[in-house]
C-alpha atoms as a PDB file:
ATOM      1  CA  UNK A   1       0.000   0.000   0.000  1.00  0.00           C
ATOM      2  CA  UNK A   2       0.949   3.165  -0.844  1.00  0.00           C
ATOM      3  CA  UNK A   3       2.350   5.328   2.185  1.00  0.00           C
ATOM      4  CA  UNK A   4       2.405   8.823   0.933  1.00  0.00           C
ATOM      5  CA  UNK A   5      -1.222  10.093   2.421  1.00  0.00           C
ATOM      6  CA  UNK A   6      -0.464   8.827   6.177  1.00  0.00           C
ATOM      7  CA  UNK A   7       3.086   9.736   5.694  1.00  0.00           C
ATOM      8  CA  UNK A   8       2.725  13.324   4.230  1.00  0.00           C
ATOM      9  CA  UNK A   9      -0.405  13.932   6.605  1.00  0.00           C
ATOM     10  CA  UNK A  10       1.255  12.571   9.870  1.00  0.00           C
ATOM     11  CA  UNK A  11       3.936  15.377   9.104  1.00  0.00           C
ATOM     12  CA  UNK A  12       2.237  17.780   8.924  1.00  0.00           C
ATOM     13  CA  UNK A  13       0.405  16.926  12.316  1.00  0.00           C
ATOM     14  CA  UNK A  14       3.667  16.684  13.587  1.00  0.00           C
ATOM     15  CA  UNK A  15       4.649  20.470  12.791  1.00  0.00           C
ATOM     16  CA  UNK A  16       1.160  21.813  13.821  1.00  0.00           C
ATOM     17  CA  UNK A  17       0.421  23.261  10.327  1.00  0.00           C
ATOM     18  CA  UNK A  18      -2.740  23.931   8.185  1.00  0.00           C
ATOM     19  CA  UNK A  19      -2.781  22.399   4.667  1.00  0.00           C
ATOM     20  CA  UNK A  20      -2.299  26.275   3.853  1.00  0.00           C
ATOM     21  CA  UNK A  21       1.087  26.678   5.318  1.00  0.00           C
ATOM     22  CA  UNK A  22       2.333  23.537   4.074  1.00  0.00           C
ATOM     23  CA  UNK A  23       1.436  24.588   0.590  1.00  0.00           C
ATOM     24  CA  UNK A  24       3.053  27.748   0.696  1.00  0.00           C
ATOM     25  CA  UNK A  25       6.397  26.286   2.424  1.00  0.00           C
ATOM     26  CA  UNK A  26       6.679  23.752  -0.246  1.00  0.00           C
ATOM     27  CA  UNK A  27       5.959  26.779  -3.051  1.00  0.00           C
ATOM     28  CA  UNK A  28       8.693  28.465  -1.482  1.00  0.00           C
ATOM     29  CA  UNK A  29      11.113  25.385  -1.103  1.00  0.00           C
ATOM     30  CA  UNK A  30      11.577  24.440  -5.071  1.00  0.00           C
ATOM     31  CA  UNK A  31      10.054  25.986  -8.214  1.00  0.00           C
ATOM     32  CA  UNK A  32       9.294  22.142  -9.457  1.00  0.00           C
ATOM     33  CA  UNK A  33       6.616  22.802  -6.539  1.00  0.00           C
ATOM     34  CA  UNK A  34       5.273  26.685  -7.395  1.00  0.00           C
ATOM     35  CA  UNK A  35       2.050  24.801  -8.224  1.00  0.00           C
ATOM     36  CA  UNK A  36       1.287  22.784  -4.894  1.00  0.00           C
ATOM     37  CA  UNK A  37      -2.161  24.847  -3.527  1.00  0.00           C
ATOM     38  CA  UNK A  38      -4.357  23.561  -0.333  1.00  0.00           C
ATOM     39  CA  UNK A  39      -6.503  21.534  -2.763  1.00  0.00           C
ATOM     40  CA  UNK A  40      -3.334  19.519  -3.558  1.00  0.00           C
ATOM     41  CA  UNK A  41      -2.660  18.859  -0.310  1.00  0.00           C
ATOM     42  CA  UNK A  42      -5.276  17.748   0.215  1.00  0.00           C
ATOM     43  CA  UNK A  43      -6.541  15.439  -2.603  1.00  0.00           C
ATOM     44  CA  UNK A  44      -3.000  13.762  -1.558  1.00  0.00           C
ATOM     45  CA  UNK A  45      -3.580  13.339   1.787  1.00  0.00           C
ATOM     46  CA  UNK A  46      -6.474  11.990   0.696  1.00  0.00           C
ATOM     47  CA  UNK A  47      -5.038   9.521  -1.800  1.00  0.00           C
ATOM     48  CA  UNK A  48      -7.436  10.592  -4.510  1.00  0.00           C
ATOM     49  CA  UNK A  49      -4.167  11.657  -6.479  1.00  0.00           C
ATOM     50  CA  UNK A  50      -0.553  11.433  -6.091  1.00  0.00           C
ATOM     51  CA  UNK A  51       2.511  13.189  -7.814  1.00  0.00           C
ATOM     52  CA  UNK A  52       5.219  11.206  -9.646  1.00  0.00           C
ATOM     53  CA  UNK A  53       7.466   9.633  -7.123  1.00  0.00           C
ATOM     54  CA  UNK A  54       9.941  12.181  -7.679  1.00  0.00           C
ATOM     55  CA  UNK A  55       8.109  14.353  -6.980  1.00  0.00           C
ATOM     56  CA  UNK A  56       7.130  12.917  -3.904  1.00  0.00           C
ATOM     57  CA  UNK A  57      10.284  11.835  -2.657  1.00  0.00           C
ATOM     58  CA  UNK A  58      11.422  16.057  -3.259  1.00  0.00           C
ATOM     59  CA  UNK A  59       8.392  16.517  -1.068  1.00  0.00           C
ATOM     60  CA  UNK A  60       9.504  13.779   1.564  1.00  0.00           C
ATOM     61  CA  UNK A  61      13.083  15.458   1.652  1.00  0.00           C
ATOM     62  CA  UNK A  62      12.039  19.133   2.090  1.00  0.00           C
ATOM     63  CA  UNK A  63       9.758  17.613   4.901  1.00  0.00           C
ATOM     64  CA  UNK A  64      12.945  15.368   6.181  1.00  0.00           C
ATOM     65  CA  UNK A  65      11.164  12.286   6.181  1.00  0.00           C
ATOM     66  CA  UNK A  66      12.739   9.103   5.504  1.00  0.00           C
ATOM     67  CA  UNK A  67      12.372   8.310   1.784  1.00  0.00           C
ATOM     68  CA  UNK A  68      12.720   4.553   2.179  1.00  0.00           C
ATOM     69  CA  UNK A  69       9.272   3.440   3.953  1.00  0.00           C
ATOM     70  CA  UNK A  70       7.949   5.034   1.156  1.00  0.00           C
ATOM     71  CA  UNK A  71       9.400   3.601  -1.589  1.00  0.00           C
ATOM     72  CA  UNK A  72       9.098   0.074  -0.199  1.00  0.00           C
ATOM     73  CA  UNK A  73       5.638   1.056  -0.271  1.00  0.00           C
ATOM     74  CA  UNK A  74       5.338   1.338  -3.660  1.00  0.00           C
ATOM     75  CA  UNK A  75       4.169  -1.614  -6.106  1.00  0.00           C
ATOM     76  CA  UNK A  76       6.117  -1.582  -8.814  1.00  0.00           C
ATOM     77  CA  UNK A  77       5.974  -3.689 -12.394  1.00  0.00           C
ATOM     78  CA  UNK A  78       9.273  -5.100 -13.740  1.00  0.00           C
ATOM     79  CA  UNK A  79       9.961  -8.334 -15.541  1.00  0.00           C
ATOM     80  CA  UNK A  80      13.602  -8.661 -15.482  1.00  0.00           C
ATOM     81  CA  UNK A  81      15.842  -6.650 -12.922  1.00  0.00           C
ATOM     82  CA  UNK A  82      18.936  -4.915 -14.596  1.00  0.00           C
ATOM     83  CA  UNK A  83      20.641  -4.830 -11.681  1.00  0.00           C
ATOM     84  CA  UNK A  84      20.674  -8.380 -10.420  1.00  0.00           C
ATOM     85  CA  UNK A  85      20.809  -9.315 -14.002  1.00  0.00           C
ATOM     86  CA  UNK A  86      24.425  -7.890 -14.054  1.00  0.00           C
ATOM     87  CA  UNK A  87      25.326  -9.429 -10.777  1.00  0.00           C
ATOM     88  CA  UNK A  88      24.451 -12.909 -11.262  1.00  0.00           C
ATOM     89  CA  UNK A  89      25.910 -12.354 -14.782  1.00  0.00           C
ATOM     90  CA  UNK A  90      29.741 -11.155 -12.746  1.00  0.00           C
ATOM     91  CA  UNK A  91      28.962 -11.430  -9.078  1.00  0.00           C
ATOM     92  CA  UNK A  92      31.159  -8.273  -8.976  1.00  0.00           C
ATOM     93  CA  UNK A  93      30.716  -5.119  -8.227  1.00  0.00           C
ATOM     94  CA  UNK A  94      27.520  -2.733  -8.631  1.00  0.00           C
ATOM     95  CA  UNK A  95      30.139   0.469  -9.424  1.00  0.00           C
ATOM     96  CA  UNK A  96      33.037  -2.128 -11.350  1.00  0.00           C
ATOM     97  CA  UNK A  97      35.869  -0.966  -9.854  1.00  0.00           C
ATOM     98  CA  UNK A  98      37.079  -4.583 -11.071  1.00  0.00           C
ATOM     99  CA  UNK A  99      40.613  -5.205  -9.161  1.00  0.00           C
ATOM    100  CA  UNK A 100      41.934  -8.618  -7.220  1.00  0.00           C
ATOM    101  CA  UNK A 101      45.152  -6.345  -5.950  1.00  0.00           C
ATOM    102  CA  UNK A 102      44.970  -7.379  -2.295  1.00  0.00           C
ATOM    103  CA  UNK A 103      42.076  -9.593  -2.009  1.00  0.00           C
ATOM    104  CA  UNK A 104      41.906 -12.809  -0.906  1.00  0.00           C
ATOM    105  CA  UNK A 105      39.594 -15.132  -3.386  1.00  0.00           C
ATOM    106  CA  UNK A 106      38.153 -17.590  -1.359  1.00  0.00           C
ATOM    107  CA  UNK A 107      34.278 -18.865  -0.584  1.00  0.00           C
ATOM    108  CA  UNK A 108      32.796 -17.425   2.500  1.00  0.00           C
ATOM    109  CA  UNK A 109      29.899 -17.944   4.541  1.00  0.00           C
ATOM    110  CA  UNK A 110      27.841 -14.598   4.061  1.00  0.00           C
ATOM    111  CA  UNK A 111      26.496 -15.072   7.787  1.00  0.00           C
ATOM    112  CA  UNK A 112      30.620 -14.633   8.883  1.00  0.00           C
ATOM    113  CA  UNK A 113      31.205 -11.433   7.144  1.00  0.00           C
ATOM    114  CA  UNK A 114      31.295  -8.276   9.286  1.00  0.00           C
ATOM    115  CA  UNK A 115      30.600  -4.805   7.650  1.00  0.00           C
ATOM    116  CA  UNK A 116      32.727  -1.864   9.507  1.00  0.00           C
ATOM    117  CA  UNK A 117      33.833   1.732   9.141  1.00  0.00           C
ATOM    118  CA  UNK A 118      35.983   2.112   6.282  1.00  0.00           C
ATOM    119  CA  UNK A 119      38.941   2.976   8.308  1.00  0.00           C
ATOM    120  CA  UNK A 120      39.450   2.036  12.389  1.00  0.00           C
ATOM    121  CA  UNK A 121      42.900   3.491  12.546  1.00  0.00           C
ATOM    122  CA  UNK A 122      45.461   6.159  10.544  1.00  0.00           C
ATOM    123  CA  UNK A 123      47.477   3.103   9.781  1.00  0.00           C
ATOM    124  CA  UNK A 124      44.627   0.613   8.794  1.00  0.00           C
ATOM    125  CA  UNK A 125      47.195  -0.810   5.895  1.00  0.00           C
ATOM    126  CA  UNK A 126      44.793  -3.658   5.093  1.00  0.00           C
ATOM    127  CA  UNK A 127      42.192  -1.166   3.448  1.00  0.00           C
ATOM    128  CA  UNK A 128      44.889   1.311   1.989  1.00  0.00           C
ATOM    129  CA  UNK A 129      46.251  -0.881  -0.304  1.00  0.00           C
ATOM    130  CA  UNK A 130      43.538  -1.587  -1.746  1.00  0.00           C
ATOM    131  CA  UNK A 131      42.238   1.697  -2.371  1.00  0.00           C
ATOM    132  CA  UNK A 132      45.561   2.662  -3.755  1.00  0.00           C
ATOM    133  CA  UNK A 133      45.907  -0.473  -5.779  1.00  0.00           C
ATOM    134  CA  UNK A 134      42.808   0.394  -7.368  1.00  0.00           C
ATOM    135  CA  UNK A 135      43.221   3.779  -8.277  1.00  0.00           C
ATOM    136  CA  UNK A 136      46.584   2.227  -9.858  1.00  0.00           C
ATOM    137  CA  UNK A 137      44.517  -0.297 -11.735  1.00  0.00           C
ATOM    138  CA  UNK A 138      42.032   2.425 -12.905  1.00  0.00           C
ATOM    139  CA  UNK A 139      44.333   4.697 -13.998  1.00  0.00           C
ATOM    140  CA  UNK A 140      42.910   7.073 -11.523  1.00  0.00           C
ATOM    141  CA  UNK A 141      45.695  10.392 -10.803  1.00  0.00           C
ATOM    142  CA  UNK A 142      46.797   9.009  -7.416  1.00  0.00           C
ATOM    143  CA  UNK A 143      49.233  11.719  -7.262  1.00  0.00           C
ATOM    144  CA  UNK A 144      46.189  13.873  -6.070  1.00  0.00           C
ATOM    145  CA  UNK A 145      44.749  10.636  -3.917  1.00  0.00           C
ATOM    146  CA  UNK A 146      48.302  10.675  -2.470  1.00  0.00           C
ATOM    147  CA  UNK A 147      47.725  13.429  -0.874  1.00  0.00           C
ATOM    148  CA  UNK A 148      44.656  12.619   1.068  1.00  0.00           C
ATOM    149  CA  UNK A 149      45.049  11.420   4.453  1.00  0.00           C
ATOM    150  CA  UNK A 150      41.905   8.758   4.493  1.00  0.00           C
ATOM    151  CA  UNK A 151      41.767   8.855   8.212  1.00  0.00           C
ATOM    152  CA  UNK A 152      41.535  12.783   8.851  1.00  0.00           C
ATOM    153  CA  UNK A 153      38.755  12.656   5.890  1.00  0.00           C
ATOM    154  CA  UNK A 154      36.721  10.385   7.695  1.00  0.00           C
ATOM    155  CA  UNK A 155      36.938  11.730  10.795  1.00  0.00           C
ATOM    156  CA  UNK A 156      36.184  15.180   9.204  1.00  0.00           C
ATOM    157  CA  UNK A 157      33.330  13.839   7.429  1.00  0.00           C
ATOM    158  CA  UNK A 158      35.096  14.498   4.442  1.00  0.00           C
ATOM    159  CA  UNK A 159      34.505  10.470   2.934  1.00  0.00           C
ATOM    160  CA  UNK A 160      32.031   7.660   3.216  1.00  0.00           C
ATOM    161  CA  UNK A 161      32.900   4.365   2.950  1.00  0.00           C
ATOM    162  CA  UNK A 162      32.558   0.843   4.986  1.00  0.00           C
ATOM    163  CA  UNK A 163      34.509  -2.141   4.688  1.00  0.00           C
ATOM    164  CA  UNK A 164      33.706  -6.139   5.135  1.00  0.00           C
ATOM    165  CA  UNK A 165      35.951  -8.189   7.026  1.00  0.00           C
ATOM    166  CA  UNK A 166      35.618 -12.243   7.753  1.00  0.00           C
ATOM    167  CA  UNK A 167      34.868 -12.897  11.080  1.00  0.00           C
ATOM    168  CA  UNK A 168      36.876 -16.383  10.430  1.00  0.00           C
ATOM    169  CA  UNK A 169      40.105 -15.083   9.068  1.00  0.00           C
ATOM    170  CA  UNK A 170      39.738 -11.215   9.123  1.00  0.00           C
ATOM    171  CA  UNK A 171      40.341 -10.618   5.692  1.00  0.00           C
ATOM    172  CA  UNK A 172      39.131  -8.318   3.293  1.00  0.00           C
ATOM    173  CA  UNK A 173      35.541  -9.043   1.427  1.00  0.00           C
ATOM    174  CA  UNK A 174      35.013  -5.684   0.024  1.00  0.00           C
ATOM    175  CA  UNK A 175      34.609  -1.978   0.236  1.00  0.00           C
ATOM    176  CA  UNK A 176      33.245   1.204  -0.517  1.00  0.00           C
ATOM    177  CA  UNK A 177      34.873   4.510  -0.618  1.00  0.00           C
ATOM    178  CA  UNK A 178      32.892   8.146  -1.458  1.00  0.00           C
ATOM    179  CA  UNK A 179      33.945  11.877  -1.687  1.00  0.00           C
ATOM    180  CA  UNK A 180      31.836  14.533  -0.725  1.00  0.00           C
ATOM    181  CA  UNK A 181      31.984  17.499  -3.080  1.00  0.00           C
ATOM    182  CA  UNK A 182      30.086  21.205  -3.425  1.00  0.00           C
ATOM    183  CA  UNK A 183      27.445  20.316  -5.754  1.00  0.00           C
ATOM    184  CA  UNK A 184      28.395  23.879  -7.425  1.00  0.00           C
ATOM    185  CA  UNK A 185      31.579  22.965  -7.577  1.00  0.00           C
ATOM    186  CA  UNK A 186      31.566  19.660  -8.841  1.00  0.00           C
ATOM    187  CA  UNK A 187      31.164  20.157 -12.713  1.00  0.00           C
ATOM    188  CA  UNK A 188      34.147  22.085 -13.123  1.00  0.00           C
ATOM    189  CA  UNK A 189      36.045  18.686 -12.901  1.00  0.00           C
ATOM    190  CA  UNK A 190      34.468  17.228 -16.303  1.00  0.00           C
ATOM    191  CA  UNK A 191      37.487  19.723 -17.505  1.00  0.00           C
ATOM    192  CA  UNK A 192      39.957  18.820 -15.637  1.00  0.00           C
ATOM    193  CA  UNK A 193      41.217  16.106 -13.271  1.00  0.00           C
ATOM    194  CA  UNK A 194      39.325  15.972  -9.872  1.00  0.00           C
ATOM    195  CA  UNK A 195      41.049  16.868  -6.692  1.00  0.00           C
ATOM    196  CA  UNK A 196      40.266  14.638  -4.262  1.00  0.00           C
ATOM    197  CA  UNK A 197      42.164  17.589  -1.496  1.00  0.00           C
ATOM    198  CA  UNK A 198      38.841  19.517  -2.529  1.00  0.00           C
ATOM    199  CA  UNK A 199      36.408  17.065  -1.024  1.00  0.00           C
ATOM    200  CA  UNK A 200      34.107  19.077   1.660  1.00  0.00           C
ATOM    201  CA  UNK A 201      32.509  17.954   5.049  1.00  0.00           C
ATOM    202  CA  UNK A 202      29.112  16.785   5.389  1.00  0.00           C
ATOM    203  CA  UNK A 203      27.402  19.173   6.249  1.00  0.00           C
ATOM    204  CA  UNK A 204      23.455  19.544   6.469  1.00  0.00           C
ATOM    205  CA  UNK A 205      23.683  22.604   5.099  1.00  0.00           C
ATOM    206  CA  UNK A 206      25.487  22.294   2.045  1.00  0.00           C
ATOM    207  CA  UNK A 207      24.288  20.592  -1.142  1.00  0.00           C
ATOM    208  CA  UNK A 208      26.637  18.113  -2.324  1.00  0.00           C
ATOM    209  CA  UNK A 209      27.614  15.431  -4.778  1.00  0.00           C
ATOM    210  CA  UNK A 210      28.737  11.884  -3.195  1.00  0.00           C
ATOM    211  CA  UNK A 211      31.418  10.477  -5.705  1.00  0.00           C
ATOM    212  CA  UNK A 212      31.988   6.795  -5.089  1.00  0.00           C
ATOM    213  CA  UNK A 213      35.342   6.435  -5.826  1.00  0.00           C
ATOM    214  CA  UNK A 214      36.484   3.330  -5.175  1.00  0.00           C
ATOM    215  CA  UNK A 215      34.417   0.219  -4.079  1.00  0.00           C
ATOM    216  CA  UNK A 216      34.773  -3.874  -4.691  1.00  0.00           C
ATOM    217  CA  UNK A 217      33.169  -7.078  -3.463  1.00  0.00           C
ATOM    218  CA  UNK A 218      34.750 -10.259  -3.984  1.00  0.00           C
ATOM    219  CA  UNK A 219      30.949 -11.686  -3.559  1.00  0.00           C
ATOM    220  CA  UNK A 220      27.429 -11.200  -5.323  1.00  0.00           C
ATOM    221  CA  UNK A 221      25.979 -11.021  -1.542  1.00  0.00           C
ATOM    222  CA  UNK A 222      28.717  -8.194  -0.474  1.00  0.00           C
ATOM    223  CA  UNK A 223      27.849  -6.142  -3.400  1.00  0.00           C
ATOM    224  CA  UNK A 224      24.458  -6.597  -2.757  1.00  0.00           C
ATOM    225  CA  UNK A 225      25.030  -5.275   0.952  1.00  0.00           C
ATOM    226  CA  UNK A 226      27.171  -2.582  -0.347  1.00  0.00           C
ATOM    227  CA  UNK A 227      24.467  -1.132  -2.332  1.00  0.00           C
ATOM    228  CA  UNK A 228      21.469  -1.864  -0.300  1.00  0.00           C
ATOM    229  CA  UNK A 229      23.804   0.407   2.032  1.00  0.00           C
ATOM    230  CA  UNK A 230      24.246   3.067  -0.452  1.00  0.00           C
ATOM    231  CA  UNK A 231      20.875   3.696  -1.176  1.00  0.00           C
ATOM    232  CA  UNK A 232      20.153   3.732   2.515  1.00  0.00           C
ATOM    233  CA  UNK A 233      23.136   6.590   2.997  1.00  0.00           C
ATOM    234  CA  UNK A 234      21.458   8.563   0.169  1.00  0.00           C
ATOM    235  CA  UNK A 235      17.798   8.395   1.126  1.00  0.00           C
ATOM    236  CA  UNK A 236      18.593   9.623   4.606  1.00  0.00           C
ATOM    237  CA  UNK A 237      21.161  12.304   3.868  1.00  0.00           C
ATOM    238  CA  UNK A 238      19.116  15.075   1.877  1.00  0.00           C
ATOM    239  CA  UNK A 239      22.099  17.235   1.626  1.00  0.00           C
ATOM    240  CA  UNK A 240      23.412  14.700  -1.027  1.00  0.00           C
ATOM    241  CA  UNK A 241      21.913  16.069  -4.215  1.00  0.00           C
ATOM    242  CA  UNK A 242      23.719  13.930  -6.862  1.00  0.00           C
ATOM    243  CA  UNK A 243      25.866  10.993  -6.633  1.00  0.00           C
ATOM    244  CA  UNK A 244      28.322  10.323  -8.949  1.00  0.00           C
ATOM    245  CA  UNK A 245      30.463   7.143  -9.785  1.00  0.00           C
ATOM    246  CA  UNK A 246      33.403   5.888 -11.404  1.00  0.00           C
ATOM    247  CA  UNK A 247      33.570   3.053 -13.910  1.00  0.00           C
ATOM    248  CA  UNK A 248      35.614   0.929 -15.929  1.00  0.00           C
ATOM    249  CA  UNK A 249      33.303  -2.181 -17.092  1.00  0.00           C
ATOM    250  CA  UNK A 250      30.929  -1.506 -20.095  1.00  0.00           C
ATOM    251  CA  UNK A 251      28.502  -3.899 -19.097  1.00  0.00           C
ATOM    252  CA  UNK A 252      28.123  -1.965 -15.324  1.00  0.00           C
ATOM    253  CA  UNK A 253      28.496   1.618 -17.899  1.00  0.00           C
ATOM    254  CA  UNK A 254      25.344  -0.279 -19.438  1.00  0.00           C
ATOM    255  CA  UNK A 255      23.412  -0.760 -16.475  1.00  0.00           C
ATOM    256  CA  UNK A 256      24.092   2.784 -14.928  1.00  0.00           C
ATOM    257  CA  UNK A 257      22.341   4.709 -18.784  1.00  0.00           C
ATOM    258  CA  UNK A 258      19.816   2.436 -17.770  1.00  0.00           C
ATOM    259  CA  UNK A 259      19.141   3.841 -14.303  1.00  0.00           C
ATOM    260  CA  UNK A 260      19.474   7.487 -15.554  1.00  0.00           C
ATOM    261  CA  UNK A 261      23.003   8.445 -15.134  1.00  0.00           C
ATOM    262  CA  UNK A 262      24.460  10.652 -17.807  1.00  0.00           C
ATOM    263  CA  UNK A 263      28.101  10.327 -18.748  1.00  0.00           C
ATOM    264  CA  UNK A 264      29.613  13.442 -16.756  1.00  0.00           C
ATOM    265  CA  UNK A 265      33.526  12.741 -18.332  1.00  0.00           C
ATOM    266  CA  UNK A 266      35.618   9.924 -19.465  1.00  0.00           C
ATOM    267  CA  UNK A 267      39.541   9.214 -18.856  1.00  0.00           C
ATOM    268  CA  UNK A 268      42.095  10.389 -21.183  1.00  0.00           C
ATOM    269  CA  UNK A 269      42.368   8.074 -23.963  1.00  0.00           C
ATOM    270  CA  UNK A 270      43.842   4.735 -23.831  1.00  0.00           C
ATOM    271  CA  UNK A 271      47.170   4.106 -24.787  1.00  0.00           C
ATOM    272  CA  UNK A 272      48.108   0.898 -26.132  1.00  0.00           C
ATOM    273  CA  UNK A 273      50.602  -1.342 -23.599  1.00  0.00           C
ATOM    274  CA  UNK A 274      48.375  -0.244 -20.634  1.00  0.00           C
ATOM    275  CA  UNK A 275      46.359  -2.320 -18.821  1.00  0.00           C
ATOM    276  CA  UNK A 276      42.560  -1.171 -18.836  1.00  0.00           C
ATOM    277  CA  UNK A 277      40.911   0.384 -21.865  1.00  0.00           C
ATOM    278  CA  UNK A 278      38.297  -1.717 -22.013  1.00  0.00           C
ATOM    279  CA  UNK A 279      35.230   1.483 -22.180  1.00  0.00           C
ATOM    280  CA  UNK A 280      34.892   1.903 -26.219  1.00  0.00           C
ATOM    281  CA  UNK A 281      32.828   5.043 -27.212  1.00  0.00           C
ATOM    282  CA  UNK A 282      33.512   6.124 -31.492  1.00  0.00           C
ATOM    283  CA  UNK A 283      36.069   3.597 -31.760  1.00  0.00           C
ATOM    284  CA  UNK A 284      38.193   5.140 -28.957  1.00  0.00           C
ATOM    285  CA  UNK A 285      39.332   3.230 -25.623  1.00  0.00           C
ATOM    286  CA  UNK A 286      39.453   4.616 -22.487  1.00  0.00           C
ATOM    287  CA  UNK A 287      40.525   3.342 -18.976  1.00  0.00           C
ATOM    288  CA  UNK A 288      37.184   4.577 -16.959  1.00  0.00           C
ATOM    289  CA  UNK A 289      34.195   6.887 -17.291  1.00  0.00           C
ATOM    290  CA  UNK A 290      32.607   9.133 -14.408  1.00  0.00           C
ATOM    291  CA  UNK A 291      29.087   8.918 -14.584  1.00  0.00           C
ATOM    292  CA  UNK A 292      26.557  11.370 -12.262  1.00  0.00           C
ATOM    293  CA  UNK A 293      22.680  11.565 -11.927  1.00  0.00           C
ATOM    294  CA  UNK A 294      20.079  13.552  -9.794  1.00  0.00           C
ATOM    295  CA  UNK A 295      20.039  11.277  -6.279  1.00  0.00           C
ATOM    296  CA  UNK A 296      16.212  11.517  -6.482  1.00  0.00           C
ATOM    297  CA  UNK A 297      15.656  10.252  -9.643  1.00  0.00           C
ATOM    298  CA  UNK A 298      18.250   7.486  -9.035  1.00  0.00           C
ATOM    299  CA  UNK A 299      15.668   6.473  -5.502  1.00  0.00           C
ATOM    300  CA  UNK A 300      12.330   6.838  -8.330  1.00  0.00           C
ATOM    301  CA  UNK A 301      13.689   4.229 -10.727  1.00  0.00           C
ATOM    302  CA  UNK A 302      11.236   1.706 -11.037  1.00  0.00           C
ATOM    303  CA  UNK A 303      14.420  -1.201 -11.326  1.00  0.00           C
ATOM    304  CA  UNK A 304      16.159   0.401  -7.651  1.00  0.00           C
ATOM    305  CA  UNK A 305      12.386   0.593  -6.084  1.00  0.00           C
ATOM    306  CA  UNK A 306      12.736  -3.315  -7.298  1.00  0.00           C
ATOM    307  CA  UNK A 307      16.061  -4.106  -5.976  1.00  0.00           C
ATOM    308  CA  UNK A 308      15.417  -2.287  -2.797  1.00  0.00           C
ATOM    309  CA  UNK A 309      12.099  -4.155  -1.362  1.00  0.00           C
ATOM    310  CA  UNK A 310      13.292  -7.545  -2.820  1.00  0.00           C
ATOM    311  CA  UNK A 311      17.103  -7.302  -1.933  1.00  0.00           C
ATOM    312  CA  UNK A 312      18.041  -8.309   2.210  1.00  0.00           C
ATOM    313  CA  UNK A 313      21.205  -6.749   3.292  1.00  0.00           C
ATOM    314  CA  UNK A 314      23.564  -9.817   4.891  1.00  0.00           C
ATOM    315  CA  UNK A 315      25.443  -7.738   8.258  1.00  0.00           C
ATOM    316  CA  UNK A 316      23.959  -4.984   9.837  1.00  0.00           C
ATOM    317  CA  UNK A 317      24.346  -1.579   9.054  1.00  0.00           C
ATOM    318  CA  UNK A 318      27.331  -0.164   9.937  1.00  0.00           C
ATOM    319  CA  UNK A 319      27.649   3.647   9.374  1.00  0.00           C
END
């Protein structure tokens, strides 16, 4: 059943307001809105009509309400799911930053994997490699990620991430790493290379772009953690206004058109003797492509609505 009536309505009880006021506040809170009048309000509260789910997850986030209640709410039509399609077809990661450099391949239990801060010490060497490993296998300018001390950026709110760890042998399952940026800011870098000593603190009061970076699972049920995870972050942080990604498979660049993203840059061109290149676009190879989409139009399509009320997370949340 649909939540939005109770949801919207309850709200409103909640901040003592007429179905006047809340008209005018959302009016004044986005021009997508100018339109919203008492007799909106309250046909929706009603449920005798209902806007798109944009919409109405722009409406939940100017009201900070959680957006996911809502969308599991929703009933939504699709025959195949591009998503898990992808991941049964690899069983790698949802943002392919495809690298083994220091993983160890082996089967796990899902039930013994652990999902933790990205970082639980300056010198957590396990989860530094790898980040730098990747960026080396991506062809990402680590002379800029260099510079970033991971552990001052987390504890300045400056990244997101989360790593999983086996609870047998304590070794490394997966991860996710993500850069905040000004979301004014942000598309200067489809010029020029991004500086990762740019990213910004969280901050409630800033709109900003999360820019997954870096992320792997050696498993199907990881990734599917790491995502359901994502999507969690996003739909209860309404400062993030975009999220962008980096990628270097073409059948995960295939999946993310599909979901909305629009190509925001690619890498300089491929070079023959290197590894990578394996993005083609006009008969030119690149090493990766950075791809970026509105965050609430990512949350209304109808294959993450899917993903989202069918997919169970396997360890607990751990931001």
């Amino acid at each position: 059943m649909n939540l939005f009536p109770q949801i919207l309505k309850a709200r409103r009880k909640e901040l003592k307001w007429t179905q006047g006021r809340l008209a005018l506040w959302l009016q004044q809170a986005d021009i997508e809105l100018h339109g919203v009048d008492v007799v909106s309000i309250s046909r929706w509260e009603m449920g005798k009509t209902q806007p798109s789910v944009y919409k109405v997850l722009k409406i939940l986030s100017i009201l900070k309400i959680e957006l996911l209640p809502f969308l599991k709410s929703l009933d939504v039509s699709v025959d195949s799911n591009i998503v898990q399609t992808v991941l049964q077809k690899r069983y790698q990661s949802f943002h392919s930053m495809i690298s083994t450099a220091n993983y160890v391949h082996q089967h796990q239990n899902e039930s013994s994997i652990e999902c933790f801060p990205l970082l639980r010490s300056a010198n957590d060497n396990q989860i530094l490699s790898g980040i730098h490993n990747l960026a080396m296998h991506t062809k990402t300018d680590t002379s800029l990620l260099n510079l970033v001390d991971f552990y001052l950026y987390q504890m300045t709110n400056r990244i997101h991430g989360r790593k999983y760890i086996s609870s047998h042998n304590g070794e490394l399952q997966g991860h996710s790493l993500g850069f905040f940026f000004k979301d004014n800011e942000f598309d200067k870098y489809q010029r020029k290379k991004v500086d990762f000593t740019k990213a910004t603190p969280y901050s409630e009061n800033k709109e900003l772009v999360y820019f997954i970076t870096s992320t792997f699972s050696l498993s199907m049920e990881v990734t599917i953690d790491n995502i359901l995870q994502d999507l969690k972050y996003f739909s209860d942080n309404p400062s993030i206004k975009r999220v962008a990604a980096l990628i270097i498979n073409p059948d995960a660049l295939e999946v993310y058109k599909a979901l909305g993203y629009e190509t925001f840059k690619y890498s300089d061109e491929y070079k023959e003797g290197d590894e990578g290149g394996s993005l083609e676009l006009n008969g030119r190879k690149y090493n990766y492509c950075v791809v970026v989409i509105d965050k609430l139009k990512l949350l209304s399509n109808k294959y993450i609505i899917d993903f989202i009320k069918k997919m169970k997370p396997v360890t607990k949340r751990c931001e």
